[in-house]
Protein backbone atom coordinates (compact mmCIF):
# COMPACT_ATOMS: atom_id res chain seq x y z
CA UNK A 1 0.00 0.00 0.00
CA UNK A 2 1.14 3.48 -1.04
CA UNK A 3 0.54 6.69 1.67
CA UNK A 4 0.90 10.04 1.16
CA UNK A 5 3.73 11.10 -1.25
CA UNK A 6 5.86 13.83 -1.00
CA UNK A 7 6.45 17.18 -2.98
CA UNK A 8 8.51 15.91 -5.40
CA UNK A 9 11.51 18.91 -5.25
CA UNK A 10 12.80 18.27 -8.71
CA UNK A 11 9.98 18.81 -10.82
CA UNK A 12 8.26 21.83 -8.55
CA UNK A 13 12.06 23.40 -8.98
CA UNK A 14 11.59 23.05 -13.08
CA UNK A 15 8.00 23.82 -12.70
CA UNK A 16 9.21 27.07 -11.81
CA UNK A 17 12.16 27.61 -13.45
CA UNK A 18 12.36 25.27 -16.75
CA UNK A 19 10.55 26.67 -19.21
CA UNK A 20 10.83 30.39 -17.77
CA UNK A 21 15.19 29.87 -17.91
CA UNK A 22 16.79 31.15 -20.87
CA UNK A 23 20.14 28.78 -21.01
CA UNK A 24 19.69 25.12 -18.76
CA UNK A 25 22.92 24.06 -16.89
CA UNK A 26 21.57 21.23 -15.78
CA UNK A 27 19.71 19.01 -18.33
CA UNK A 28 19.09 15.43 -17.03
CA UNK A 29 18.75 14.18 -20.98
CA UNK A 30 21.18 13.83 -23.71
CA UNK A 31 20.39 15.98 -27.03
CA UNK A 32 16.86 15.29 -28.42
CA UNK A 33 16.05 14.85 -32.50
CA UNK A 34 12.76 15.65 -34.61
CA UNK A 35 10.83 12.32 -35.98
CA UNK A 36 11.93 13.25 -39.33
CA UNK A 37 15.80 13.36 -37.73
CA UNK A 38 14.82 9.96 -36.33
CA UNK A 39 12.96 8.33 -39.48
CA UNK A 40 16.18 9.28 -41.34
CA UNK A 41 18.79 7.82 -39.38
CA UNK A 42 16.56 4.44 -39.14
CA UNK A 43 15.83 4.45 -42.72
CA UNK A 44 12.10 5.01 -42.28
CA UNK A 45 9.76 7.53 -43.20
CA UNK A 46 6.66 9.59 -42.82
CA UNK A 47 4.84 7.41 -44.78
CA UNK A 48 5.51 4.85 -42.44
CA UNK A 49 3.71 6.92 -39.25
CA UNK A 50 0.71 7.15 -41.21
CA UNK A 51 -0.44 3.56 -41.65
CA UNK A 52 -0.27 3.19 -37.94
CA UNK A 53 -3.41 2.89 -36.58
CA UNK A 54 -4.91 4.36 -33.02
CA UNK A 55 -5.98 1.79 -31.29
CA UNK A 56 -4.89 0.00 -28.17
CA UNK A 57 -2.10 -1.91 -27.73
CA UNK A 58 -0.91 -5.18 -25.71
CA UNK A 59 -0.14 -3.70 -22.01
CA UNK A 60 3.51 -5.16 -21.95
CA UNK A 61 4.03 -3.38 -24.93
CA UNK A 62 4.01 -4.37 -28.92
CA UNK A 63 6.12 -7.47 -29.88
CA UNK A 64 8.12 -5.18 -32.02
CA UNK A 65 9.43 -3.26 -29.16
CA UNK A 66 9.61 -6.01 -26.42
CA UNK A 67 12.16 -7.42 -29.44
CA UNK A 68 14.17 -4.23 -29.80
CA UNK A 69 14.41 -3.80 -26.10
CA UNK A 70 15.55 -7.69 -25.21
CA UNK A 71 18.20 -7.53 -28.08
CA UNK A 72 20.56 -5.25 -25.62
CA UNK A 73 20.79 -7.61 -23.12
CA UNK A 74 22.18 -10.69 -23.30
CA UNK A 75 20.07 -13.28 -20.81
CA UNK A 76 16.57 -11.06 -20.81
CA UNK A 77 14.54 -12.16 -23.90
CA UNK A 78 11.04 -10.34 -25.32
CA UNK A 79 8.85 -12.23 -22.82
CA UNK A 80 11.11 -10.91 -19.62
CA UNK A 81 10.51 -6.95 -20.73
CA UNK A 82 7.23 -5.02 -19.69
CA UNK A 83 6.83 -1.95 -20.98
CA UNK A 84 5.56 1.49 -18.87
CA UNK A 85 5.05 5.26 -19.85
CA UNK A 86 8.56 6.41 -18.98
CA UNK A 87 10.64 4.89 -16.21
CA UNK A 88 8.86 6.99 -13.75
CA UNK A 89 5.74 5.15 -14.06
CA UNK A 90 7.91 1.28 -14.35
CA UNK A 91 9.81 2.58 -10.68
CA UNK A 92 6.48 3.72 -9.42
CA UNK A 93 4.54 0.48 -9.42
CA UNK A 94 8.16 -1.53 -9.32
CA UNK A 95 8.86 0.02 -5.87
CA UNK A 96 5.07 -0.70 -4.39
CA UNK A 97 4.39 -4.23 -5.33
CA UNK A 98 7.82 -5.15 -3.67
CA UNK A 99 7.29 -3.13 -0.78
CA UNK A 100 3.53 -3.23 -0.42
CA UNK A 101 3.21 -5.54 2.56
CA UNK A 102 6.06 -4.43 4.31
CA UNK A 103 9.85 -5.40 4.79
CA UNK A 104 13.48 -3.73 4.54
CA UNK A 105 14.66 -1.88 1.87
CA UNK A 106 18.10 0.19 1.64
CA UNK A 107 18.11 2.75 -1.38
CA UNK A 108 20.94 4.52 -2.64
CA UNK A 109 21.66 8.01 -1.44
CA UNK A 110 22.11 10.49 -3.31
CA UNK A 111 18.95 9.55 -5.57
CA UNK A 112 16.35 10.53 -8.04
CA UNK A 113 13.15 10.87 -5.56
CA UNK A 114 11.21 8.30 -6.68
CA UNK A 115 14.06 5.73 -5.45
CA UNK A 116 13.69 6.75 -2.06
CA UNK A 117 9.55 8.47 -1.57
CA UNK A 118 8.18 5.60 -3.34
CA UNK A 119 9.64 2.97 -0.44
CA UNK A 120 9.25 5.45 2.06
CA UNK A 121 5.65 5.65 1.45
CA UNK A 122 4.97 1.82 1.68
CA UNK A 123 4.88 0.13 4.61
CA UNK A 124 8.56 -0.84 4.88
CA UNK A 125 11.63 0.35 6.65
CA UNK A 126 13.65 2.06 4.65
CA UNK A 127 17.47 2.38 4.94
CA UNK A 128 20.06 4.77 3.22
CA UNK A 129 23.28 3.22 1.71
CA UNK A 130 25.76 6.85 1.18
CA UNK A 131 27.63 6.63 -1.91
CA UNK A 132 30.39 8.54 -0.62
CA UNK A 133 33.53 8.58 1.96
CA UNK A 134 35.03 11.99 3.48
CA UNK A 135 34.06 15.49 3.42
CA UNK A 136 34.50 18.46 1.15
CA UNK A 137 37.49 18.52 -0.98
CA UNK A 138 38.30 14.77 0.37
CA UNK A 139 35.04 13.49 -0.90
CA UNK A 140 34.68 10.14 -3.11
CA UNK A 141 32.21 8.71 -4.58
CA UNK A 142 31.91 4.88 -3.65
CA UNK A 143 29.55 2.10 -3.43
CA UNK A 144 31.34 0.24 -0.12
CA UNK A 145 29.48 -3.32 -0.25
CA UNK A 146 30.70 -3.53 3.62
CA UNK A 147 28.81 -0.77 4.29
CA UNK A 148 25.83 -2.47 1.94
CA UNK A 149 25.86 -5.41 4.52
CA UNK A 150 26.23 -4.11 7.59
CA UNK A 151 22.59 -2.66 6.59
CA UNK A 152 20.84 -5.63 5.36
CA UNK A 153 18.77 -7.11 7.75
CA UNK A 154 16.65 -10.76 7.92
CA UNK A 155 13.83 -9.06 6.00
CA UNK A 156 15.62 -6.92 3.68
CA UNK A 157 13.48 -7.37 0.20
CA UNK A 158 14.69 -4.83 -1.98
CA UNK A 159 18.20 -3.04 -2.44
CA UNK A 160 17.59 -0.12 -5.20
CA UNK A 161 20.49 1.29 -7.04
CA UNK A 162 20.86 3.93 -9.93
CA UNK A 163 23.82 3.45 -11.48
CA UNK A 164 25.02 5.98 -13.55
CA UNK A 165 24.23 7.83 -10.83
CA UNK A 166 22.20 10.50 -10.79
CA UNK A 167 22.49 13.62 -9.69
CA UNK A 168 26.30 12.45 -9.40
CA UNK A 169 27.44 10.94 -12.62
CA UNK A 170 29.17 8.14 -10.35
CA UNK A 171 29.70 4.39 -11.84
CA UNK A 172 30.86 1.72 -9.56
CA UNK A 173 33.14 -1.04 -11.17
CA UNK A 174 32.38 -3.98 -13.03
CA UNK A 175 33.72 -6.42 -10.12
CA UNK A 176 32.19 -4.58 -7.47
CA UNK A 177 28.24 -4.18 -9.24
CA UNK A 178 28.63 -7.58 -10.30
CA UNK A 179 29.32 -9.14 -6.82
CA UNK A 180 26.28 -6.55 -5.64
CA UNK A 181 24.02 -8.76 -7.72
CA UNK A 182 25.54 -11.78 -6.53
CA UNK A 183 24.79 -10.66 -2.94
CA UNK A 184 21.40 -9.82 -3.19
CA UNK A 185 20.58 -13.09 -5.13
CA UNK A 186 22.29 -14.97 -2.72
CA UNK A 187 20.33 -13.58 0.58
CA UNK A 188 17.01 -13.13 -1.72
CA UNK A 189 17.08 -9.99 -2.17
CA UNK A 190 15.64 -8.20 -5.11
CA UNK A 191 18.27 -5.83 -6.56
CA UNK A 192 16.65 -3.07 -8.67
CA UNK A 193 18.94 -0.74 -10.66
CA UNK A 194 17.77 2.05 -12.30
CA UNK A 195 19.64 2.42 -15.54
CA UNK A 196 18.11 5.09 -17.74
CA UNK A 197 21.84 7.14 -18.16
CA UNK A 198 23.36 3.89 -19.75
CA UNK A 199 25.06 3.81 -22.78
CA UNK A 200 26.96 6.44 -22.74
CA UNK A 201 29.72 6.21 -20.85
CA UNK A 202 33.04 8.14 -21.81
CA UNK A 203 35.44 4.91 -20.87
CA UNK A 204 33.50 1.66 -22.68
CA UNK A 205 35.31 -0.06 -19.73
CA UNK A 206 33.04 1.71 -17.62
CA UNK A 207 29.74 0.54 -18.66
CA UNK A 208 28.06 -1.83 -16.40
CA UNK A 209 25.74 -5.37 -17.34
CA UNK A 210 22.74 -5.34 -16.84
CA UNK A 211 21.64 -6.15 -13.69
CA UNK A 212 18.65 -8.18 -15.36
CA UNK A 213 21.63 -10.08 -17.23
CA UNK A 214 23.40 -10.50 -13.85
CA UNK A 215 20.94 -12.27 -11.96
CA UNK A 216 17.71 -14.09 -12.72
CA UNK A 217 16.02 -12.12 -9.79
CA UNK A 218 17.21 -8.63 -10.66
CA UNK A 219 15.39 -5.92 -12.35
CA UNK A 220 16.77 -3.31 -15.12
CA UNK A 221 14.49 -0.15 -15.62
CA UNK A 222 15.51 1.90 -17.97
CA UNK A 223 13.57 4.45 -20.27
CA UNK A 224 14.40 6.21 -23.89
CA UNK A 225 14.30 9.70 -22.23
CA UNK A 226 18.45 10.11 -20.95
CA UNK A 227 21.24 8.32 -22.77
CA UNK A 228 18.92 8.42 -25.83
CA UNK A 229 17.82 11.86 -25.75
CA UNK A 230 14.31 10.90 -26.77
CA UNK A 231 12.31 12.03 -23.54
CA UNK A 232 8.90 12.89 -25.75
CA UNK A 233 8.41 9.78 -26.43
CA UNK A 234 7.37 8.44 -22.63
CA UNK A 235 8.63 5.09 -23.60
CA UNK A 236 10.41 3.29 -20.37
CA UNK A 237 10.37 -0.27 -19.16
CA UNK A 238 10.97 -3.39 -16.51
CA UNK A 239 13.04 -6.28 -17.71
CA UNK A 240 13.58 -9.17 -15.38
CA UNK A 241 13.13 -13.40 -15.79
CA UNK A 242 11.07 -12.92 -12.62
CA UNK A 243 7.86 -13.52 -14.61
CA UNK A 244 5.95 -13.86 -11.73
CA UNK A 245 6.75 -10.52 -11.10
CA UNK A 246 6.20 -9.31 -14.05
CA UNK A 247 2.60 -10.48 -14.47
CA UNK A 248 2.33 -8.74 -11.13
CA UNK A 249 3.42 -5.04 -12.43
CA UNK A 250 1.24 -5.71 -15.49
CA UNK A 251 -2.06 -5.96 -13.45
CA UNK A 252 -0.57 -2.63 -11.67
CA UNK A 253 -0.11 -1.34 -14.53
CA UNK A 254 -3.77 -1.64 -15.73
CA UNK A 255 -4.86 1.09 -13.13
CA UNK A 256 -2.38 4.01 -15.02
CA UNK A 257 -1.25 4.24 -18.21
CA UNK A 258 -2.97 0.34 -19.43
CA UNK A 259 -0.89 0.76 -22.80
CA UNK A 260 1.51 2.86 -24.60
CA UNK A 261 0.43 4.91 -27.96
CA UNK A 262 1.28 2.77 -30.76
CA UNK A 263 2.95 5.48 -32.68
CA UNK A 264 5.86 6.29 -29.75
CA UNK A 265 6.03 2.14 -29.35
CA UNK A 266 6.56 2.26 -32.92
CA UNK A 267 9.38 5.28 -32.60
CA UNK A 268 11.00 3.40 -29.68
CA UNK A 269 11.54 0.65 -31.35
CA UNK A 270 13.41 1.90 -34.25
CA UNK A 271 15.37 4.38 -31.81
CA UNK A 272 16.64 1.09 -30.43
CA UNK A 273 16.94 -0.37 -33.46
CA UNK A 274 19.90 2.65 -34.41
CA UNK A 275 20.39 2.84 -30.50
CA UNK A 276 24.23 2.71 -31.03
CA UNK A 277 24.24 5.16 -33.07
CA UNK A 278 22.64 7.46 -30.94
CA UNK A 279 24.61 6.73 -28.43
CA UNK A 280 27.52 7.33 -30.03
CA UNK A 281 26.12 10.86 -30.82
CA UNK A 282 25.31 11.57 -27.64
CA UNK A 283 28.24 10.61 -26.19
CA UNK A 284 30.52 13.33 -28.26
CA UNK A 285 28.64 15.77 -27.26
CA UNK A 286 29.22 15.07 -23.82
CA UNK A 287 32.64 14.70 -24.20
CA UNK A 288 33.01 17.89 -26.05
CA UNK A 289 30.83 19.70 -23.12
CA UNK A 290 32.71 18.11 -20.00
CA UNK A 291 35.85 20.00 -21.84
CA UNK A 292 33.85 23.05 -22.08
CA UNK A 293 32.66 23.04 -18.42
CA UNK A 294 36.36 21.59 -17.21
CA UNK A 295 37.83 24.74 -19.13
CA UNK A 296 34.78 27.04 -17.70
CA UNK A 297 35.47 25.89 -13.88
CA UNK A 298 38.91 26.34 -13.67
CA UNK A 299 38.59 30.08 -14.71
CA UNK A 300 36.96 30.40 -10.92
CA UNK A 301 38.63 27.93 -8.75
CA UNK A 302 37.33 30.25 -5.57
CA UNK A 303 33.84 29.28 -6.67
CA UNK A 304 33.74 25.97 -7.81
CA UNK A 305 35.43 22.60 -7.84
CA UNK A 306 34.66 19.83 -10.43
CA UNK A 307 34.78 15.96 -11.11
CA UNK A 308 33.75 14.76 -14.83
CA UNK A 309 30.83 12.13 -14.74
CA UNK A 310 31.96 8.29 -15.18
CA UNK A 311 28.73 7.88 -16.54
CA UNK A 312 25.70 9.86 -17.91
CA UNK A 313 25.17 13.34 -18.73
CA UNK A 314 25.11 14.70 -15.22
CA UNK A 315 27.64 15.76 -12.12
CA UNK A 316 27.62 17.14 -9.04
CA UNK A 317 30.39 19.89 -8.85
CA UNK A 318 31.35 21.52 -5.29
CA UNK A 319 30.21 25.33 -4.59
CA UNK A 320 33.29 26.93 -2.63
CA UNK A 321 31.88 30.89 -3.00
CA UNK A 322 30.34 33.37 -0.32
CA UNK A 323 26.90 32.22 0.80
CA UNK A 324 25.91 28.47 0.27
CA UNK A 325 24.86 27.01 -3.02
CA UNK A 326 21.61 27.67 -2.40
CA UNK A 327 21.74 31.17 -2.84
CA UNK A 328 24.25 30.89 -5.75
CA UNK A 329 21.56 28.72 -7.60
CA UNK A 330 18.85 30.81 -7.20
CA UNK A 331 20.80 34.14 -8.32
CA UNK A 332 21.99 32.24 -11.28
CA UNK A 333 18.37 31.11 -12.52
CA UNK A 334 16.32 34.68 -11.27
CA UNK A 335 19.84 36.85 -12.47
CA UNK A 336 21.67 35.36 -14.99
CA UNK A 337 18.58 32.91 -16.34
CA UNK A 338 20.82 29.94 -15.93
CA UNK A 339 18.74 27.12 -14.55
CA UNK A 340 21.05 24.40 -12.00
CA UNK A 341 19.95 22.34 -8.99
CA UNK A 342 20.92 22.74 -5.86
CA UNK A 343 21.67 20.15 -3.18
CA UNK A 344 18.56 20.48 -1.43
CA UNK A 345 16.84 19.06 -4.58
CA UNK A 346 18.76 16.17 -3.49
CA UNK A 347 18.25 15.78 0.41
CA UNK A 348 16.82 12.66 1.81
CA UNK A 349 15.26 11.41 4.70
CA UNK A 350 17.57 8.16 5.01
CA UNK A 351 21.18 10.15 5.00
CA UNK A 352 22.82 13.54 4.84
CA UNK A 353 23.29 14.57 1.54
CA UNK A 354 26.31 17.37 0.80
CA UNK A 355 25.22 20.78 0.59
CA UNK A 356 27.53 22.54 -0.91
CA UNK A 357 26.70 20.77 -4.49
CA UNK A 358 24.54 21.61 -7.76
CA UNK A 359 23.71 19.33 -10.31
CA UNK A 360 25.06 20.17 -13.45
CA UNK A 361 24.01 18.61 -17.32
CA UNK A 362 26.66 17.80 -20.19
CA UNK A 363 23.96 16.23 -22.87
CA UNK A 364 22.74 18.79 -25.45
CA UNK A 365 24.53 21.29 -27.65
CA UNK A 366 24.51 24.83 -27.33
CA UNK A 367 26.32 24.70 -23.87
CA UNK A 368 28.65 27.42 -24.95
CA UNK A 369 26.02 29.72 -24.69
CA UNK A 370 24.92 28.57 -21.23
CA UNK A 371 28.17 29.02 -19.67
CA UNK A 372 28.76 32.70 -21.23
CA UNK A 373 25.40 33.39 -19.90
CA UNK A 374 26.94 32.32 -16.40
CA UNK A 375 30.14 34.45 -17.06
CA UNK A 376 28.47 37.63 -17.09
CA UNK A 377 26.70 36.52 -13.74
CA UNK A 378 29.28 36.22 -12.46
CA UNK A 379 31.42 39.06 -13.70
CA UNK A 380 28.31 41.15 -12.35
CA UNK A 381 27.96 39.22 -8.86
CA UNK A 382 31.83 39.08 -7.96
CA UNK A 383 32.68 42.73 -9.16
């Protein structure tokens, strides 16, 4: 059973500020295309949109896309994949049928919300695993598994992960995420990782299985909206070989969204079909941006200190000026109309999160723009 949820501080934060922003410095999605950009690159066409029809569709989603989806994994086949309007919606109902009658869980701190309200508001006991050692400049980002099970407990059901990490851009290595799987599949524990900023990765080295591949009981949520750039199309999804749970999240699933449009289904699936190209678009433009934002950064070392992402389009960058980073993000966005997150879009209930951090994005072009837009802020601000 779900109880009362939250304000959910990321999306009231953009509800103010998106759309009303002139220049975005912190863009959770890689750069976006037009369906004619996307028909071209897959070899389709218009032509092709217009013989789809409107009707309904099979809830865990069109056999064309369950097919697309399954071939990027390498032990999850079409009948392990459900399909959900964006991975909000998949974590949503993920997070409550596990949960629902009660139990441990330890989530992953720092977090996109839904990781941590959505367990919160069942009727387990929620613990927070930091991804981090030291303070301030002698910060790391970790994921210490001794830490992991000094937490679990008898009745620990879940352990939820997002790995690349967001708001931090933090990726744990291979030997370590693969013995996290083994863990939780050897103490029964259901091992969810959220992994909608794979695939883009700077080092190939660094990209992570699946943790669906990993383990028969894991699940791998993932969405077309981050690495893929392709957030309009609200096409997300489960894949797991626990069936059983599976036909569980589809009878969930019949109280929301019941089925996806056929015409995104249809878009998905070629997107996935080309889904290494697009990633490999995607990925120079964040590695042309992370040199733009290194560069930017190091003109103001008494203001800011910065780590590149491992993973993903996002990072977390330190805030060393007057005041807190609080304050610097909202004179940025109502001043200088640059648009970040600060750290308390981040706090949680389960552990202290830093505050002196902002999330910062790398994924779509026209950065250059953004961060002259923060110059003059600054010039104005510091002078």
């Amino acid at each position: 059973m779900i109880g009362a949820l939250p304000e959910f501080r990321l999306e009231t934060w953009f509800s103010r500020w998106e759309f009303a922003a002139a220049h975005s410095f912190t863009a959770s999605d890689a750069q976006t295309m037009t369906v004619a950009e996307l028909l071209e690159l897959a070899g389709g066409s218009l032509a092709d949109l217009g013989r789809i029809d409107l009707g309904y569709r099979p809830t865990y989603g069109t056999e064309q896309l369950r097919d697309a989806v399954a071939a990027g994994y390498r032990a999850v086949g079409p009948e392990d994949v459900l399909a959900f309007a964006g991975a909000q919606e998949a974590l949503f109902w993920l997070l409550a049928e596990l949960l629902h009658s009660g139990g441990h869980a330890v989530v992953t701190v720092p977090n996109y919300q839904s990781l941590e309200s959505v367990p919160v508001a069942t009727s387990a006991d929620v613990s927070g695993l930091p991804l981090w050692t030291g303070v301030g400049a002698e910060l790391r980002w970790t994921l210490d598994l001794d830490r992991l099970r000094s937490l679990l407990r008898p009745d620990t059901r879940v352990v939820a992960v997002n790995f690349p990490n967001n708001p931090t851009g933090f990726v744990p290595d291979r030997a370590t995420f693969i013995a996290l799987a083994k863990l939780c599949h050897e103490r029964g524990i259901v091992l969810v990782c959220d992994e909608v900023y794979r695939g883009i990765e700077q080092d190939p080295v660094a990209t992570l299985p699946h943790a669906a591949d990993l383990s028969p009981s894991a699940v791998s949520v993932n969405v077309l909206s981050k690495s893929y750039g392709l957030p309009g199309l609200r096409v997300g999804w489960v894949a797991t070989r626990d069936r059983s749970l599976l036909q569980r999240l589809e009878r969930r699933k019949h109280y929301t969204s019941i089925c996806n449009s056929g015409l995104t289904e249809y878009l998905a699936s070629i997107a996935l079909r080309v889904g290494e190209r697009i990633h490999a678009r995607n990925r120079a433009i964040v590695a042309e941006n992370i040199v733009l934002v290194r560069d930017f950064f190091a003109e103001f070392p008494e203001l800011f200190a910065f780590e590149a992402p491992q993973g993903g389009c996002v990072s977390f960058p330190r805030y060393l000026g007057p005041g807190n980073v609080e304050q610097f993000a909202q004179r940025a966005v109502a001043d200088g109309g640059v648009l970040t997150l600060p750290a308390s879009i981040y706090a949680s209930t389960l552990a202290p999160v830093p505050t002196d951090r902002f999330r910062i994005g790398f994924g779509r072009v026209g950065l250059s723009d953004t961060l002259a837009a923060l110059r003059e802020h600054l010039d104005r601000w510091c002078s």
